[in-house]
N, C-alpha and C. Protein backbone atom coordinates (compact mmCIF):
# COMPACT_ATOMS: atom_id res chain seq x y z
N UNK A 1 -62.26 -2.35 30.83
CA UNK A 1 -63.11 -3.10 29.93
C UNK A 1 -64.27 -2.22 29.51
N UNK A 2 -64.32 -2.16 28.19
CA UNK A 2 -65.67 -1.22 27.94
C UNK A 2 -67.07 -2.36 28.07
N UNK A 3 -67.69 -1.45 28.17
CA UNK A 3 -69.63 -1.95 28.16
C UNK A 3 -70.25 -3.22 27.41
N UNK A 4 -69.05 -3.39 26.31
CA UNK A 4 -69.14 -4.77 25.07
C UNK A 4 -68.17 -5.70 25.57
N UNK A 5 -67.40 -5.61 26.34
CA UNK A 5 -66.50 -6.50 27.38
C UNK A 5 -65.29 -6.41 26.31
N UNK A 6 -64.79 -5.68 25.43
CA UNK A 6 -63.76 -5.49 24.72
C UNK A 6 -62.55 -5.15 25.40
N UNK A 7 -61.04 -5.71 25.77
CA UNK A 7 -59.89 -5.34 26.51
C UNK A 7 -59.04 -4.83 25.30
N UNK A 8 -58.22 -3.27 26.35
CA UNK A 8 -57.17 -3.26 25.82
C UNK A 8 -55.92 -3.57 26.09
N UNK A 9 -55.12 -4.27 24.73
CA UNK A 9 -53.92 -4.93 25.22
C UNK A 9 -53.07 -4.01 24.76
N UNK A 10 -51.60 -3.64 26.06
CA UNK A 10 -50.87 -2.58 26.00
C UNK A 10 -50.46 -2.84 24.88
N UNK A 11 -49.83 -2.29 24.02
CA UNK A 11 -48.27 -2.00 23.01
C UNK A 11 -47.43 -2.91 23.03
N UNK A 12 -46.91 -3.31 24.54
CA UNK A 12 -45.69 -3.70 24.66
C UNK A 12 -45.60 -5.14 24.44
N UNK A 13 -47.44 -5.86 24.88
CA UNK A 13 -48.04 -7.16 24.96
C UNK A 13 -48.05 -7.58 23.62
N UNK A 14 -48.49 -6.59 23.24
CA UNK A 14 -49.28 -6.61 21.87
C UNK A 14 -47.77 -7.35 21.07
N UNK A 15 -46.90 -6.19 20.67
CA UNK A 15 -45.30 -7.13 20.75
C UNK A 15 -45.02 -8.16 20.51
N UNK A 16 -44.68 -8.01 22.06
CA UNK A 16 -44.84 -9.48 22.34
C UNK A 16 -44.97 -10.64 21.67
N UNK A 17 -46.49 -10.44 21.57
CA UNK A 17 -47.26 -11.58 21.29
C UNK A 17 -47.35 -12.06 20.11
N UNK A 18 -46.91 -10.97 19.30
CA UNK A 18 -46.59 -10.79 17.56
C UNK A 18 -48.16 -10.64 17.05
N UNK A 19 -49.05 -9.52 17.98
CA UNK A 19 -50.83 -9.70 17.71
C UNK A 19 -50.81 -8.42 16.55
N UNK A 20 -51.72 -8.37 15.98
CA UNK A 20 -52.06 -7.48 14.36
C UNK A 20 -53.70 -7.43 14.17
N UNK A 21 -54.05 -6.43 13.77
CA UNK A 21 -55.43 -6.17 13.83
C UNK A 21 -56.34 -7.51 12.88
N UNK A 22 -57.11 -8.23 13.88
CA UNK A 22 -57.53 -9.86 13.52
C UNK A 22 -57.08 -10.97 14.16
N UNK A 23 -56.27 -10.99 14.97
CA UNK A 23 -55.63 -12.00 15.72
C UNK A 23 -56.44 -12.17 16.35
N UNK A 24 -56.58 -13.18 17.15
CA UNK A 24 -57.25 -14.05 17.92
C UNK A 24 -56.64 -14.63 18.94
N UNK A 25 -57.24 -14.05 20.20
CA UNK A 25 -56.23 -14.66 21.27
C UNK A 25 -57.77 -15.18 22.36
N UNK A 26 -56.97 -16.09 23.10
CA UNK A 26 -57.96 -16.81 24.27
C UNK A 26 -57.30 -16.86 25.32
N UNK A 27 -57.99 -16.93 26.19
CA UNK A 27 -57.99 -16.64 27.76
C UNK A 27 -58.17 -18.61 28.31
N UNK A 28 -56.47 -18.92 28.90
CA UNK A 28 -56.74 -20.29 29.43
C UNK A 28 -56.60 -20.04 31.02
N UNK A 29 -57.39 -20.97 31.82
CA UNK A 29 -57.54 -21.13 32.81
C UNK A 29 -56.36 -22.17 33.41
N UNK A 30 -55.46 -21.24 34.52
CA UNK A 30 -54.40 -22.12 35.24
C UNK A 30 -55.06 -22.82 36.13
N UNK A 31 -53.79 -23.46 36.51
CA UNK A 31 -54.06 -23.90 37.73
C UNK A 31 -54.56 -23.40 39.14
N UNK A 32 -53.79 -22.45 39.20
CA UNK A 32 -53.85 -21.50 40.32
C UNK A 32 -55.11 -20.37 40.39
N UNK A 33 -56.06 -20.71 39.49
CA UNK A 33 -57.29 -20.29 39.06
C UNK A 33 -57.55 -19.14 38.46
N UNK A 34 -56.07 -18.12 37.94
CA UNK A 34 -55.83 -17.29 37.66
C UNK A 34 -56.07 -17.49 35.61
N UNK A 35 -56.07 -16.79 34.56
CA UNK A 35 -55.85 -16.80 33.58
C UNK A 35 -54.78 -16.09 32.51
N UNK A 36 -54.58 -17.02 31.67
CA UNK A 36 -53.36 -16.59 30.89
C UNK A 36 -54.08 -16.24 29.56
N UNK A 37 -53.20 -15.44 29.03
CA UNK A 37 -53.86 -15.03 27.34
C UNK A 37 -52.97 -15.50 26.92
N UNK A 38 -53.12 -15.84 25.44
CA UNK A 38 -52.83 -16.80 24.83
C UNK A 38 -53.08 -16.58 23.24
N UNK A 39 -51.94 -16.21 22.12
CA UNK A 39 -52.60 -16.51 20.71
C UNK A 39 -53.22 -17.49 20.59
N UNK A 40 -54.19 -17.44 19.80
CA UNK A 40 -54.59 -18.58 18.98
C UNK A 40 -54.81 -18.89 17.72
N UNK A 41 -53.95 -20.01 17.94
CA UNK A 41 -53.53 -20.73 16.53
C UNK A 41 -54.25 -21.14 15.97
N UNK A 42 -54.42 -20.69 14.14
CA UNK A 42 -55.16 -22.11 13.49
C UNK A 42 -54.85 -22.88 13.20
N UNK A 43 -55.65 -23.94 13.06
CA UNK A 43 -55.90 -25.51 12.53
C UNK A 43 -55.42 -25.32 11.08
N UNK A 44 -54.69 -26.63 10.61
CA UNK A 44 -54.82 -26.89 9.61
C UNK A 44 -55.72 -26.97 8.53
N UNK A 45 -56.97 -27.26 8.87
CA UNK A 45 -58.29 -27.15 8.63
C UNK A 45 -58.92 -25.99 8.36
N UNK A 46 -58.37 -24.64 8.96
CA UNK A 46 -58.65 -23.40 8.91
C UNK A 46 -57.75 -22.96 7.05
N UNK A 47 -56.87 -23.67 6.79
CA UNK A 47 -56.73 -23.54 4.98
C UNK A 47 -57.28 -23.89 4.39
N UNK A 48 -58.30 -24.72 4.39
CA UNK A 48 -58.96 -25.41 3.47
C UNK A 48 -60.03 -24.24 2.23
N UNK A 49 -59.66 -24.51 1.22
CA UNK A 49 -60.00 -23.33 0.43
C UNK A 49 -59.84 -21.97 0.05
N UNK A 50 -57.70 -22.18 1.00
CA UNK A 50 -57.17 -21.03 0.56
C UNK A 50 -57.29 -20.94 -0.91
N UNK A 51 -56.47 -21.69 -1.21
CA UNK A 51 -56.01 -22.39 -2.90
C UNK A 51 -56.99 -22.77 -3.49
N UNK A 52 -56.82 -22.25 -4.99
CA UNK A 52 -57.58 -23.19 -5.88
C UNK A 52 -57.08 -24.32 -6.08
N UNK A 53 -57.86 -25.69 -6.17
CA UNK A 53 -57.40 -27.24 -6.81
C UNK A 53 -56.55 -26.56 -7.54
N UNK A 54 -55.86 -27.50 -8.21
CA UNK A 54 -54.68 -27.31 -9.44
C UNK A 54 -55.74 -28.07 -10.17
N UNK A 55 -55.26 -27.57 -11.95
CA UNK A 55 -56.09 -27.84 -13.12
C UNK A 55 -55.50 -29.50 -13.38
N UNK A 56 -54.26 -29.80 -13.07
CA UNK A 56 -54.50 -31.11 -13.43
C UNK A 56 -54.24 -31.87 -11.82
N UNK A 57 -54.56 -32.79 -11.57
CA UNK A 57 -54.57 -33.29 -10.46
C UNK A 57 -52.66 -33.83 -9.84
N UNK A 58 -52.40 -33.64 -9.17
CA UNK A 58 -50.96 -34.21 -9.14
C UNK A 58 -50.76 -35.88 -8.12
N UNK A 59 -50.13 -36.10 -8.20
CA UNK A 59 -49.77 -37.90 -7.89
C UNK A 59 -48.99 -37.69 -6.13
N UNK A 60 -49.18 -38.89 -5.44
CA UNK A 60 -48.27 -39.00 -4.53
C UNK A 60 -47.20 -38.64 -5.02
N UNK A 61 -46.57 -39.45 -6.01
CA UNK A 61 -45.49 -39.88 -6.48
C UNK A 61 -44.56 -38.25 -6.59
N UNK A 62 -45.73 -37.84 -7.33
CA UNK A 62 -45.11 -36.19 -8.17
C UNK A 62 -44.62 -35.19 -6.75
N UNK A 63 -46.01 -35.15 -5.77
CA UNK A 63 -45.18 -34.69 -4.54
C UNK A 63 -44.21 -35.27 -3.13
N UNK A 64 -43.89 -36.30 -3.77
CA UNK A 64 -42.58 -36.78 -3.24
C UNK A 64 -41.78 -36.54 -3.68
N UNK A 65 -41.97 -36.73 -5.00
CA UNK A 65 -40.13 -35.86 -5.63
C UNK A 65 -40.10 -34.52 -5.52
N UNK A 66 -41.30 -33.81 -5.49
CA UNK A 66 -41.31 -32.71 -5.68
C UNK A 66 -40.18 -32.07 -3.91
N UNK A 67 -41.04 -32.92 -2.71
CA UNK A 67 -40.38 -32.72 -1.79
C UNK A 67 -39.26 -32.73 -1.57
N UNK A 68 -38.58 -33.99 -2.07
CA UNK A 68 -37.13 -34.63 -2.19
C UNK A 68 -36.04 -33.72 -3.05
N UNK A 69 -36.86 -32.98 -3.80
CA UNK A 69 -35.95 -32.00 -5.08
C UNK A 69 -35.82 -30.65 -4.36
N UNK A 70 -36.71 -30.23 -3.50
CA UNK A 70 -36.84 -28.80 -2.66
C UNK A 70 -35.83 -29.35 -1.37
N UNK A 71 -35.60 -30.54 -0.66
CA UNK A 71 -34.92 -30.33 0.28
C UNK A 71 -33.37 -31.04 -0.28
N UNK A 72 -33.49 -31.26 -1.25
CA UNK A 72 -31.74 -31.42 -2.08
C UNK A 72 -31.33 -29.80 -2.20
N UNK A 73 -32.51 -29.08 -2.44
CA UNK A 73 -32.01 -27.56 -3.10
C UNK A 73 -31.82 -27.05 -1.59
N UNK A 74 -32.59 -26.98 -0.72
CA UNK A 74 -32.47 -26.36 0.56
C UNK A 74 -30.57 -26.98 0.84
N UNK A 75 -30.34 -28.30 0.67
CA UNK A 75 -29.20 -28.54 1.57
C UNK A 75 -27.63 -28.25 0.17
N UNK A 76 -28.48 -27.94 -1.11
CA UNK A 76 -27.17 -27.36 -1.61
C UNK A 76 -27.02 -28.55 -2.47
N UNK A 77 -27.39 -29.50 -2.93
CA UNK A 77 -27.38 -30.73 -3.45
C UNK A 77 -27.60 -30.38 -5.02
């Protein structure tokens, strides 16, 4: 551990873990009082303001079919 409490995670972990420079991983506490690392996932909430709004607003309605027309195409329909 360096002086800023920064760890390095081997290569092989790294892998693993599918980690990339920015990932975010946390340290959970077992049972056995030992700790596990752990990616961490974002929230749904963490998109908010990927996307721009769309210029015209769209309907329940529009993304229900819209859904219903993408999983007819997914199954070949």
């Amino acid at each position: 551990m360096t002086s800023k409490g920064q760890l390095t995670v081997p290569a092989e972990v790294r892998r693993a873990l599918g980690l990339q420079p920015g990932s975010k991983v946390e340290f959970v506490a077992t049972e056995r009082g030992a700790y596990e690392l752990t990616v961490k996932r974002g929230s749904i909430q963490g998109l908010k303001g990927m996307f721009p709004a769309p210029a015209v607003p769209v309907t329940l309605e529009q993304m229900d079919d819209a859904i219903a027309q993408g999983a007819s195409a997914s199954l070949g329909r």
